[in-house]
C-alpha atoms as a PDB file:
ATOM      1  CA  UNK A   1      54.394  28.125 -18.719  1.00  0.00           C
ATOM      2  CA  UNK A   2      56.378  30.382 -21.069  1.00  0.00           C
ATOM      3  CA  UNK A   3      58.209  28.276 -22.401  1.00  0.00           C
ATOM      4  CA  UNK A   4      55.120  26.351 -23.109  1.00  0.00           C
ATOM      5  CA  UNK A   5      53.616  29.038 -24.475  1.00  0.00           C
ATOM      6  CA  UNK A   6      56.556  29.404 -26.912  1.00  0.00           C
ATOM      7  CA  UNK A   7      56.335  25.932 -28.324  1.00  0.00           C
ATOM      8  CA  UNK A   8      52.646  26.894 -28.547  1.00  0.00           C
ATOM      9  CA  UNK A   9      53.532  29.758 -30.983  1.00  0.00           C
ATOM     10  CA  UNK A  10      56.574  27.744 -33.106  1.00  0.00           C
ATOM     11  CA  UNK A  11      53.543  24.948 -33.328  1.00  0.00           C
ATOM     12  CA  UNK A  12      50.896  27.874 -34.579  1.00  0.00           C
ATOM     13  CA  UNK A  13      53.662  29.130 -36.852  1.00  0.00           C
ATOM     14  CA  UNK A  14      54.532  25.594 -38.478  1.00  0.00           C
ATOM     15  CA  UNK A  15      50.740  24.543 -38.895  1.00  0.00           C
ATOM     16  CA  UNK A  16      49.743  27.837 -40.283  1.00  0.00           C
ATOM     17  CA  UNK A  17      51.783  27.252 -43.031  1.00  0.00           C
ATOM     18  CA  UNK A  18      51.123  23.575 -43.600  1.00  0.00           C
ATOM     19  CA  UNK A  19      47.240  25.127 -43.540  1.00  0.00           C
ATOM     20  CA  UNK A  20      47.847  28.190 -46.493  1.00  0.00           C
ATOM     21  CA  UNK A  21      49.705  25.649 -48.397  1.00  0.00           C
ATOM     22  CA  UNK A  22      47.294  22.943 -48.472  1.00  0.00           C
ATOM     23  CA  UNK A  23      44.242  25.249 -49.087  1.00  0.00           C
ATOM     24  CA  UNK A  24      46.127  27.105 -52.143  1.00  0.00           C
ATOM     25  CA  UNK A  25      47.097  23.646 -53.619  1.00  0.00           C
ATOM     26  CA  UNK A  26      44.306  21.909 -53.106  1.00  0.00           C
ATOM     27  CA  UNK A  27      40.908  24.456 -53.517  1.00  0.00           C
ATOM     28  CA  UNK A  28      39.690  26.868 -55.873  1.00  0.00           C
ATOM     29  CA  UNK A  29      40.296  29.572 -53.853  1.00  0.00           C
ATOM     30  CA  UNK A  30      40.608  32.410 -56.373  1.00  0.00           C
ATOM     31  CA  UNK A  31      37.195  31.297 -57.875  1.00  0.00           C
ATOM     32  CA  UNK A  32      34.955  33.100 -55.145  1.00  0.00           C
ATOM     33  CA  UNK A  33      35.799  36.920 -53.789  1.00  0.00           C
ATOM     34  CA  UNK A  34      35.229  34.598 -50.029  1.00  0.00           C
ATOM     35  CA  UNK A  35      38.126  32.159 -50.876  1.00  0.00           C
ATOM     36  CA  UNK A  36      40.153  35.547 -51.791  1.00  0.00           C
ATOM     37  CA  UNK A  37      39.539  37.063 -49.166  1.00  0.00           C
ATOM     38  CA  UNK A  38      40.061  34.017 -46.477  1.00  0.00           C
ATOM     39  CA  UNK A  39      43.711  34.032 -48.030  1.00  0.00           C
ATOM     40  CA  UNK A  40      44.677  37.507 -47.605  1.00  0.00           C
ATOM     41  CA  UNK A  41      43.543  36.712 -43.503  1.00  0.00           C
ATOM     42  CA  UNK A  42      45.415  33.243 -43.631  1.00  0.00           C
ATOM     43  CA  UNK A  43      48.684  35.024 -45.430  1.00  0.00           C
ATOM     44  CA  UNK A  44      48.572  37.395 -42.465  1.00  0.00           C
ATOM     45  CA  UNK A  45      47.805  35.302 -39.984  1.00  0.00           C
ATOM     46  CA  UNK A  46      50.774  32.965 -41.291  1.00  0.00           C
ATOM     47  CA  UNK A  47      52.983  35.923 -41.446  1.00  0.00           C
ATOM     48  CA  UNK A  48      52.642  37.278 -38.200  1.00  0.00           C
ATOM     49  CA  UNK A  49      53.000  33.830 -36.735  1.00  0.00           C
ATOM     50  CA  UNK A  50      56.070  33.266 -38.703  1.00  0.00           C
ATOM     51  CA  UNK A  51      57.692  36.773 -37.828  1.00  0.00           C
ATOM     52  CA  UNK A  52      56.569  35.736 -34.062  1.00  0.00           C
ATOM     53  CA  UNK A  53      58.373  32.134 -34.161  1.00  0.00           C
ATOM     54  CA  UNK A  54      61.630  33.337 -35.765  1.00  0.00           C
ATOM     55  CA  UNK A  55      62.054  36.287 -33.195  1.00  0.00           C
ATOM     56  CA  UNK A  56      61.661  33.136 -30.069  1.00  0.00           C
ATOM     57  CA  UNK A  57      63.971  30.431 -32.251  1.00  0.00           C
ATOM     58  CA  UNK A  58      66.904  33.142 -33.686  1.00  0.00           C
ATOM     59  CA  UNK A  59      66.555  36.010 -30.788  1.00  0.00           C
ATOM     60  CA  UNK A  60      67.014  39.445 -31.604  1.00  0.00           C
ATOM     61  CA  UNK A  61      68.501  39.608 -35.677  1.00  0.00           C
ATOM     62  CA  UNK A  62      69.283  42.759 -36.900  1.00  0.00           C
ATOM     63  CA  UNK A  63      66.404  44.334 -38.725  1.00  0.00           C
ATOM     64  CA  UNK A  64      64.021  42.852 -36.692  1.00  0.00           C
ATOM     65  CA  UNK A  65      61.984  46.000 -35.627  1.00  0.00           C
ATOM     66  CA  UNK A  66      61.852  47.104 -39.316  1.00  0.00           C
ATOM     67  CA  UNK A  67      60.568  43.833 -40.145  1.00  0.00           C
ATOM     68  CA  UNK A  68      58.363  43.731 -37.812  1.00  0.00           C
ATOM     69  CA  UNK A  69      57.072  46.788 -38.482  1.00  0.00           C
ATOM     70  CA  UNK A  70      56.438  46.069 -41.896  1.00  0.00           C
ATOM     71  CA  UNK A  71      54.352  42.599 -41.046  1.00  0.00           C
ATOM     72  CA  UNK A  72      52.354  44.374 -39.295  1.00  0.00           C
ATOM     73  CA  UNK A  73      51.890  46.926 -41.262  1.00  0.00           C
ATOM     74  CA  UNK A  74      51.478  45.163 -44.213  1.00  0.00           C
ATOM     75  CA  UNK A  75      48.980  43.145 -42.540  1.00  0.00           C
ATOM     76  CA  UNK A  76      46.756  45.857 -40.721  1.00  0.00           C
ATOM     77  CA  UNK A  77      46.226  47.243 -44.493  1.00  0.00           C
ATOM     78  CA  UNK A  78      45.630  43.571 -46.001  1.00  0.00           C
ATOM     79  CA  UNK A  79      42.990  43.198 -43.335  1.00  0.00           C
ATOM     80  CA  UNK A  80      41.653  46.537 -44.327  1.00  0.00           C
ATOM     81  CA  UNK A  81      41.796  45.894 -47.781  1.00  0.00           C
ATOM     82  CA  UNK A  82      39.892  42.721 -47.552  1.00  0.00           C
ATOM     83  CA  UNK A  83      37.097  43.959 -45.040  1.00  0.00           C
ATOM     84  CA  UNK A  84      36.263  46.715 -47.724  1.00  0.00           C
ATOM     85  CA  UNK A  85      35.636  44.589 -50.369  1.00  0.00           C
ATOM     86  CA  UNK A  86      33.542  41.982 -48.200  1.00  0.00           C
ATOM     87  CA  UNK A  87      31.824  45.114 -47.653  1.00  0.00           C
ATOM     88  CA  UNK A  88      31.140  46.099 -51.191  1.00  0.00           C
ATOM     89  CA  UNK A  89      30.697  42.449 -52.049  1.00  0.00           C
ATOM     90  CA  UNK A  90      27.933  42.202 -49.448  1.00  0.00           C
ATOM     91  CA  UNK A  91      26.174  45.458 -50.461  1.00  0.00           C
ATOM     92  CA  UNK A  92      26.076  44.349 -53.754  1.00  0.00           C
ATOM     93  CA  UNK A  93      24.644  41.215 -53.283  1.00  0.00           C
ATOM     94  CA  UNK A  94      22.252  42.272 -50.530  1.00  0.00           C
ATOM     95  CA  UNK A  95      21.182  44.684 -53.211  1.00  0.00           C
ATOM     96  CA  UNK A  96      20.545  42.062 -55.962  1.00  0.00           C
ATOM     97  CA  UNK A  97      18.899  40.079 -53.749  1.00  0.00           C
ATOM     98  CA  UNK A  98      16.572  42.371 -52.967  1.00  0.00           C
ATOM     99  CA  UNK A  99      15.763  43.597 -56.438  1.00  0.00           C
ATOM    100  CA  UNK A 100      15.587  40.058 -57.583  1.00  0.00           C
ATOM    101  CA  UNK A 101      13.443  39.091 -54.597  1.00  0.00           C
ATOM    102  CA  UNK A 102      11.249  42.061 -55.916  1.00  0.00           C
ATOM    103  CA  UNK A 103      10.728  40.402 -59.528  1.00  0.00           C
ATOM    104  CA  UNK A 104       9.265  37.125 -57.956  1.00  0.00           C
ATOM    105  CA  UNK A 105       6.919  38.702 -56.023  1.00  0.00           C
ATOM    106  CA  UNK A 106       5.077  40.478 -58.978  1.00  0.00           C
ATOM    107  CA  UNK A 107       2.213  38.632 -60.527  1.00  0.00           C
END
């Protein structure tokens, strides 16, 4: 079953990058602040998945913790990045909806 479960990740690795790939060549992505912000979570996901296959193909490599480290950390503040702006994306436009939903009310 680990093993399995290895293949499973290498798999997860490979596709994830087929997946960011495909969607940067082939959509608009960086037309909507939503497209943005599902790349910065695919880029992560792809890295993490990446850093995770390499370690079970190559073994321990020297640097590896560091590396790791840095994925990681590079990703928990991508993540945290991109939930703040989908935040202040969606106060913004709950906040022009409701001022615009205001206007059509009025007679």
């Amino acid at each position: 079953m680990y093993e399995l479960g290895n293949w499973v990740a290498i798999a997860a690795g490979v596709l994830t990058w087929g997946f960011l790939i495909d969607y940067l060549t082939g959509t608009p992505w960086h037309r909507s602040s939503g497209g943005r912000l599902f790349v910065c979570g695919l880029v992560v996901l792809t890295a993490i998945l990446t850093l995770v296959a390499v370690r079970l193909v190559a073994g321990e490599y020297p640097g590896h913790e560091v590396i790791r480290l840095a994925v990681y950390s590079a990703g928990a503040l991508t993540i945290a990045v991109a939930w703040a702006v989908h935040r202040r994306v969606r106060c913004r436009d709950r906040a022009h909806d409701t001022s615009s939903s205001r206007g059509r009310h009025r007679s």
